[in-house]
PDB file of N, CA and C in Angstrom:
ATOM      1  N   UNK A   1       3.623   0.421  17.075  1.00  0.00           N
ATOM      2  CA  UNK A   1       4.950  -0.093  17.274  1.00  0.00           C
ATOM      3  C   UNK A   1       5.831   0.265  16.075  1.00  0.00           C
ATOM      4  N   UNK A   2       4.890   0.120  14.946  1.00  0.00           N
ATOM      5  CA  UNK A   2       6.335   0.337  13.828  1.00  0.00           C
ATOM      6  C   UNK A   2       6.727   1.488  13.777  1.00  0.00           C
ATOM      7  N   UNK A   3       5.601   2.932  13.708  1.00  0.00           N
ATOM      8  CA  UNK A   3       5.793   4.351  13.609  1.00  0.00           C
ATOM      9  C   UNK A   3       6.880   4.793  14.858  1.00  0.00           C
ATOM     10  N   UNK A   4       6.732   4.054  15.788  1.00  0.00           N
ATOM     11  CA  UNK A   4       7.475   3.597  16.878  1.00  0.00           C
ATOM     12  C   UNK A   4       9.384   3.696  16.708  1.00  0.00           C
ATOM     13  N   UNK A   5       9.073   2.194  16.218  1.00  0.00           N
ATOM     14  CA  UNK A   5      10.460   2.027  15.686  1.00  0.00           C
ATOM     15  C   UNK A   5      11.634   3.058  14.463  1.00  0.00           C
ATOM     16  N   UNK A   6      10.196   3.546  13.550  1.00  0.00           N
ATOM     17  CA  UNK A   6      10.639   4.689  12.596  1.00  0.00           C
ATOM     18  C   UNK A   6      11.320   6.059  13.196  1.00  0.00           C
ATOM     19  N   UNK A   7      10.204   6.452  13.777  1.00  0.00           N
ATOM     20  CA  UNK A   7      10.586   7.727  14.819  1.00  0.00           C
ATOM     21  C   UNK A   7      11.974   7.850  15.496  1.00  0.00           C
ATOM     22  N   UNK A   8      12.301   6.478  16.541  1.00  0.00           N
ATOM     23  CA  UNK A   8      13.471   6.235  17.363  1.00  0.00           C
ATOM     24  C   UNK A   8      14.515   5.768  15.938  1.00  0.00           C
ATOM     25  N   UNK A   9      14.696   5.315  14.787  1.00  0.00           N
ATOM     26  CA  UNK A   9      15.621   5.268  13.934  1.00  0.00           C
ATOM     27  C   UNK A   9      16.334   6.370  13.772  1.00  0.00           C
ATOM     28  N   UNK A  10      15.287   7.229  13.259  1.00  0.00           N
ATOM     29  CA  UNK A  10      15.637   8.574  12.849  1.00  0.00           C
ATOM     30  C   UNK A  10      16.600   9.633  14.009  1.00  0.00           C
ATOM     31  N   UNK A  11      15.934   9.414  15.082  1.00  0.00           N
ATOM     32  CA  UNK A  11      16.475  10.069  16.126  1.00  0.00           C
ATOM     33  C   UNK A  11      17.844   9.647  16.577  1.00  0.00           C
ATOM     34  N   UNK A  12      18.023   8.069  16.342  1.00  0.00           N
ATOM     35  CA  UNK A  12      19.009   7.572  16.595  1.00  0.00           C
ATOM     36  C   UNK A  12      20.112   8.033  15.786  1.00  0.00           C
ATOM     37  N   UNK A  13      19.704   8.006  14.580  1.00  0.00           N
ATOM     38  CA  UNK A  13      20.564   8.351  13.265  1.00  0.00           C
ATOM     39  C   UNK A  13      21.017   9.931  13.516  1.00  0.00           C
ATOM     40  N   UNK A  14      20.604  10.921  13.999  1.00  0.00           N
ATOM     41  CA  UNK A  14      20.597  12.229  14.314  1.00  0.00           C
ATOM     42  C   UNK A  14      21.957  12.927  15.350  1.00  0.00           C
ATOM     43  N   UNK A  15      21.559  11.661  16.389  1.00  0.00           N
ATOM     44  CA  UNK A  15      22.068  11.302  17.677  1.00  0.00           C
ATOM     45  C   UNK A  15      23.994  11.141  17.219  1.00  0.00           C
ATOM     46  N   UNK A  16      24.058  10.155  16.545  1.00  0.00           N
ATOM     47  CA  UNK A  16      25.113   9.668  16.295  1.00  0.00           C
ATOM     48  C   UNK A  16      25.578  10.240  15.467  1.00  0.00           C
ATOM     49  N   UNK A  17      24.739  10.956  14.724  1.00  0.00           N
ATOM     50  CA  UNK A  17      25.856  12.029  13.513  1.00  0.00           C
ATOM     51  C   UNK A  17      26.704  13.049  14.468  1.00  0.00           C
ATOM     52  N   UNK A  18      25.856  13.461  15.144  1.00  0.00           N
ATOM     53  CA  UNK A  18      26.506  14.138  16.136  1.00  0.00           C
ATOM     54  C   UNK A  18      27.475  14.301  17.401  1.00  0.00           C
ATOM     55  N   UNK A  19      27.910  12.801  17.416  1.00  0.00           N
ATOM     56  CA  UNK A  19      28.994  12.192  18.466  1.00  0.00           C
ATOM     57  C   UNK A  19      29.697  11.511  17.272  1.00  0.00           C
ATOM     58  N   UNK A  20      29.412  11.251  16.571  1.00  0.00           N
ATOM     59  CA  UNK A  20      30.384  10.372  16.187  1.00  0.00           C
ATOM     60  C   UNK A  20      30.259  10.494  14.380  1.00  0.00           C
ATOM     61  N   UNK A  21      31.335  10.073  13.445  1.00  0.00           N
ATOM     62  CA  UNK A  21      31.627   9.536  12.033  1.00  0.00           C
ATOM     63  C   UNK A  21      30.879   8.540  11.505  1.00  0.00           C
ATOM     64  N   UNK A  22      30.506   9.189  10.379  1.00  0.00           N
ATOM     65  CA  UNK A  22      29.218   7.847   9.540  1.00  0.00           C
ATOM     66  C   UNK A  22      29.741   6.822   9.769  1.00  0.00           C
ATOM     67  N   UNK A  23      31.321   5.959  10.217  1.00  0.00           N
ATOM     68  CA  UNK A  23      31.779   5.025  10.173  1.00  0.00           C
ATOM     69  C   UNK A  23      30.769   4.373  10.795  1.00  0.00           C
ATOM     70  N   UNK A  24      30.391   2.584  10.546  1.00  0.00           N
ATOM     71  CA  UNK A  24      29.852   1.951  11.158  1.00  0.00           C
ATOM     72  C   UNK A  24      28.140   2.098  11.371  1.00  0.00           C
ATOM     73  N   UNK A  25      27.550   3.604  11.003  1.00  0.00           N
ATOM     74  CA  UNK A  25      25.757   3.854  11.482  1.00  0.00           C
ATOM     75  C   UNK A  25      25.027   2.561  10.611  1.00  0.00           C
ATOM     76  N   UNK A  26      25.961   2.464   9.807  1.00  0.00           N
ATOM     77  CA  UNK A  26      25.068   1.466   8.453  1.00  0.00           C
ATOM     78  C   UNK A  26      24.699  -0.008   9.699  1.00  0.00           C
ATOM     79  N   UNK A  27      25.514  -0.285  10.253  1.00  0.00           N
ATOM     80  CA  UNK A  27      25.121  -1.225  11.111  1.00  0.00           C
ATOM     81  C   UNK A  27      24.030  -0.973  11.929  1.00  0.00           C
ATOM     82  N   UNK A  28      24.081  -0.020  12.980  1.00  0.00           N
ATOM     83  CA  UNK A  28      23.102   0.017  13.986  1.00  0.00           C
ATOM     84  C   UNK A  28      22.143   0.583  12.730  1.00  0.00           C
ATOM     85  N   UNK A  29      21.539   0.878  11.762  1.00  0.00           N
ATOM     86  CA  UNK A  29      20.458   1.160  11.153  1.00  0.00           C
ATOM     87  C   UNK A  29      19.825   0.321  10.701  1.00  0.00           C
ATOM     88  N   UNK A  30      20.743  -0.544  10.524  1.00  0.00           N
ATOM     89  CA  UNK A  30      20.296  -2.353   9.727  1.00  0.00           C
ATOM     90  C   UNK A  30      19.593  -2.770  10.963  1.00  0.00           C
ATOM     91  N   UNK A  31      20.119  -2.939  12.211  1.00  0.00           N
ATOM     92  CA  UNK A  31      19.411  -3.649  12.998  1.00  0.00           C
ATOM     93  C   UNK A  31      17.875  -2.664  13.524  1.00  0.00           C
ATOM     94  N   UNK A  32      17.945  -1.290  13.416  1.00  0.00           N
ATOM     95  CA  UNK A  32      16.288  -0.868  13.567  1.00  0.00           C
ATOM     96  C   UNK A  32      15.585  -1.442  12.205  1.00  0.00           C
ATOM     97  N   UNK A  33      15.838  -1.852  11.199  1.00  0.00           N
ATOM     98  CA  UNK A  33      15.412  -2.067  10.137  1.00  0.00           C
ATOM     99  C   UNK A  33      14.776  -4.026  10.311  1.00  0.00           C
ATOM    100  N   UNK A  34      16.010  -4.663  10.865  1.00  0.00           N
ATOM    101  CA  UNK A  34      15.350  -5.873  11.199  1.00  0.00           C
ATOM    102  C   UNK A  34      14.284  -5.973  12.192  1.00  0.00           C
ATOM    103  N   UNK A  35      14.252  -4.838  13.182  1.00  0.00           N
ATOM    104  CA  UNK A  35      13.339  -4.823  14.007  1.00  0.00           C
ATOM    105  C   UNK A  35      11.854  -4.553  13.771  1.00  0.00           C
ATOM    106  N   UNK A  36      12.055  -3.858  13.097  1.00  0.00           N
ATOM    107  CA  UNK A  36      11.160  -3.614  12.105  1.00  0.00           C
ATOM    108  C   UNK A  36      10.386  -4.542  11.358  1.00  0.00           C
ATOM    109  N   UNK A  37      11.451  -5.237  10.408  1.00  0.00           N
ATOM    110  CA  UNK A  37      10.821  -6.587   9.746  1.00  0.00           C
ATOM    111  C   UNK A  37      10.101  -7.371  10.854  1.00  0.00           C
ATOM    112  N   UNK A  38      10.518  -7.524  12.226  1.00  0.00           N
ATOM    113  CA  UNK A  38       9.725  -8.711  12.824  1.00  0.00           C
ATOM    114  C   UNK A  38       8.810  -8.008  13.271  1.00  0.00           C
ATOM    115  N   UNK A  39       8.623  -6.742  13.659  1.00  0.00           N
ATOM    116  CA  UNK A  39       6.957  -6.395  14.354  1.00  0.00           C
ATOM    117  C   UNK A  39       6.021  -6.424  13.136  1.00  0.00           C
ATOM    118  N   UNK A  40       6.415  -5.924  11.830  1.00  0.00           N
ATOM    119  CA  UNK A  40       5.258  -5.685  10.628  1.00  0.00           C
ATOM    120  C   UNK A  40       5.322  -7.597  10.328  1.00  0.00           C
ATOM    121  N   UNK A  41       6.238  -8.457  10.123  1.00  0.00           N
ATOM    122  CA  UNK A  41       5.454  -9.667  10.166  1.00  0.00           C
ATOM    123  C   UNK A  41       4.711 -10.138  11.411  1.00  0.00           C
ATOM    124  N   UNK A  42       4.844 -10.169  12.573  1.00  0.00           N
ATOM    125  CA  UNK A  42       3.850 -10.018  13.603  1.00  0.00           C
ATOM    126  C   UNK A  42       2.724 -10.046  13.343  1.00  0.00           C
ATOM    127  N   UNK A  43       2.766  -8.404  12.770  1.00  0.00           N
ATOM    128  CA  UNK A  43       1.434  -7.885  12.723  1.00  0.00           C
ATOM    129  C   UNK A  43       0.765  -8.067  11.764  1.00  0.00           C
ATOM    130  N   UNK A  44       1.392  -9.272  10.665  1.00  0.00           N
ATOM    131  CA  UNK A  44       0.337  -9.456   9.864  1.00  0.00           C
ATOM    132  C   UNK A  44       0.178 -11.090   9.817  1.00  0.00           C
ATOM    133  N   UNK A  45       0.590 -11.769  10.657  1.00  0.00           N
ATOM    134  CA  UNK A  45       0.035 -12.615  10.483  1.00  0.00           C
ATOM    135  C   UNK A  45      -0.714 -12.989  11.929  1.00  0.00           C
ATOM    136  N   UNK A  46      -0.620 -11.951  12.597  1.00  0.00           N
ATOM    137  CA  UNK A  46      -2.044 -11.632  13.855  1.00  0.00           C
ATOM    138  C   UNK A  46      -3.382 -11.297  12.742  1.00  0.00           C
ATOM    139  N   UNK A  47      -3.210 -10.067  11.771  1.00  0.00           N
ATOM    140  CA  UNK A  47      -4.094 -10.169  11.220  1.00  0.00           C
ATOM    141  C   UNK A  47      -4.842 -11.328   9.660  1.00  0.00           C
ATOM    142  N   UNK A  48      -3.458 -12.223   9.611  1.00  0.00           N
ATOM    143  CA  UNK A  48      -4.099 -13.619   9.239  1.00  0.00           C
ATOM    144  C   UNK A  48      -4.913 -14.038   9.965  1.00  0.00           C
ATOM    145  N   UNK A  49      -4.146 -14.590  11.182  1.00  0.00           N
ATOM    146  CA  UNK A  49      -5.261 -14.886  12.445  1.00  0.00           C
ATOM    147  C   UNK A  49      -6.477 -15.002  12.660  1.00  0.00           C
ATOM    148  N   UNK A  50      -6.808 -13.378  12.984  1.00  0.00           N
ATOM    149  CA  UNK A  50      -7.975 -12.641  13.133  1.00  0.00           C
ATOM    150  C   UNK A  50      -9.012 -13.219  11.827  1.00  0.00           C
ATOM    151  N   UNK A  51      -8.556 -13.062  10.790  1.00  0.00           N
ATOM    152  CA  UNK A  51      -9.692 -12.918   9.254  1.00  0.00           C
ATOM    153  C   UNK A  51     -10.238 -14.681   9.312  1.00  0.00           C
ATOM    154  N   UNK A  52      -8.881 -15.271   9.937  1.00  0.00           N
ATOM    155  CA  UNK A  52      -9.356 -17.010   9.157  1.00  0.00           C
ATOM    156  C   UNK A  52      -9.705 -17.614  10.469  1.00  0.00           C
ATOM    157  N   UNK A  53      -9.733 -16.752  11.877  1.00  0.00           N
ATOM    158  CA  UNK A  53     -10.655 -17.349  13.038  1.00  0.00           C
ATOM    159  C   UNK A  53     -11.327 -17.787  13.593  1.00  0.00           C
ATOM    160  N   UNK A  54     -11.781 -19.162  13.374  1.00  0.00           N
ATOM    161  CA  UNK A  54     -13.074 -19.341  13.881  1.00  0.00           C
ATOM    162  C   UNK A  54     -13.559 -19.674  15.548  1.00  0.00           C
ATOM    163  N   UNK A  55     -14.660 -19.012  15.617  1.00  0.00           N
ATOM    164  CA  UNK A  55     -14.898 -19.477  17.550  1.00  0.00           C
ATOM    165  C   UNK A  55     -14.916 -21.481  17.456  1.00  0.00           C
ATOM    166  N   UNK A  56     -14.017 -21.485  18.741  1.00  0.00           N
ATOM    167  CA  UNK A  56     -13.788 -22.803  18.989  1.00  0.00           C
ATOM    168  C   UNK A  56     -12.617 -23.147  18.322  1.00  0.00           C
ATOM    169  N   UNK A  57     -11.685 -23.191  17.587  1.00  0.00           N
ATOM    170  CA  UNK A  57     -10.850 -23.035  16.957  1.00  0.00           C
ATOM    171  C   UNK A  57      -9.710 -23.084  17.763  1.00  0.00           C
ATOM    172  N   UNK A  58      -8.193 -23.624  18.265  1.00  0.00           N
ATOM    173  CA  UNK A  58      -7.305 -23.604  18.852  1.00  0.00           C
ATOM    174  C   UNK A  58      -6.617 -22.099  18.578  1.00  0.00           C
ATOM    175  N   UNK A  59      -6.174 -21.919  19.375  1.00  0.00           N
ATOM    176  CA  UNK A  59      -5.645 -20.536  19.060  1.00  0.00           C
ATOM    177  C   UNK A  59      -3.111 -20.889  19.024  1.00  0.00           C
ATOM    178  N   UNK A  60      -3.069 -20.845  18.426  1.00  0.00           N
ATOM    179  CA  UNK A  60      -1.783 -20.669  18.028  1.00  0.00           C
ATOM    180  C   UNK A  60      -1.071 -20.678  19.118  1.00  0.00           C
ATOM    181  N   UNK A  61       0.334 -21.178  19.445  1.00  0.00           N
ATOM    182  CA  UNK A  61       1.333 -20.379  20.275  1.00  0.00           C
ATOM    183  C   UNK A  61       1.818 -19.182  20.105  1.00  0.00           C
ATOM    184  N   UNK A  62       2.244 -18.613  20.902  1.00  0.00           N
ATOM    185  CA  UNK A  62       2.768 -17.549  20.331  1.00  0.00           C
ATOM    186  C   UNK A  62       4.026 -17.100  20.371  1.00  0.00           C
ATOM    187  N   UNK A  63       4.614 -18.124  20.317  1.00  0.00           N
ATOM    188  CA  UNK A  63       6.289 -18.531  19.690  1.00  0.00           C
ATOM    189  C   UNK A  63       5.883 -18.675  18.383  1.00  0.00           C
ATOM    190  N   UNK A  64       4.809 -19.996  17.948  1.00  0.00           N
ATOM    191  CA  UNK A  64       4.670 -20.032  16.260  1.00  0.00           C
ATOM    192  C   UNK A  64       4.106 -18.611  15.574  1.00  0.00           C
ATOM    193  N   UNK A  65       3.864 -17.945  16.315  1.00  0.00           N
ATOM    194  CA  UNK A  65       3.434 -16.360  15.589  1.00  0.00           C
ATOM    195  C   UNK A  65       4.571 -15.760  14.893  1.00  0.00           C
ATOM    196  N   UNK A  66       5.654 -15.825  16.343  1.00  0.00           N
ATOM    197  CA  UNK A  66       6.936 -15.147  16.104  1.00  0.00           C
ATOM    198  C   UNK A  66       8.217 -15.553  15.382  1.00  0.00           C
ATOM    199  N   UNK A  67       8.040 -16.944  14.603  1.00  0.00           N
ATOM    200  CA  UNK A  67       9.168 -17.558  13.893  1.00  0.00           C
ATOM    201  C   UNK A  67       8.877 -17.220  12.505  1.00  0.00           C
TER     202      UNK A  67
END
């Protein structure tokens, strides 16, 4: 997902140089960048999760994963 999100930044950024004036890219780049921030915290506190797991153990919502 993140190499994901990197890839489509870049392309995006490419995209828009080419229709349009740096005016404004700083925005839509910020928001692949927040997107970003929430899948790599995701993904590491799935792999909190995982390490401090024990069988029988309640398993989380997964709204509280994502806040």
């Amino acid at each position: 997902m993140l190499d994901g999100i990197l890839e489509t930044k870049e392309l995006f950024r490419k995209a828009w140089l080419m229709e349009y004036t740096p005016f404004r890219l700083g925005v839509a780049m910020g928001k692949f960048d927040l997107e970003f921030q929430f899948w790599l915290t995701l993904q590491r506190r799935l792999e909190k999760l995982n390490q401090n797991y024990k069988e029988g153990d309640a398993l989380p919502s997964l709204e509280s994963l994502s806040e």
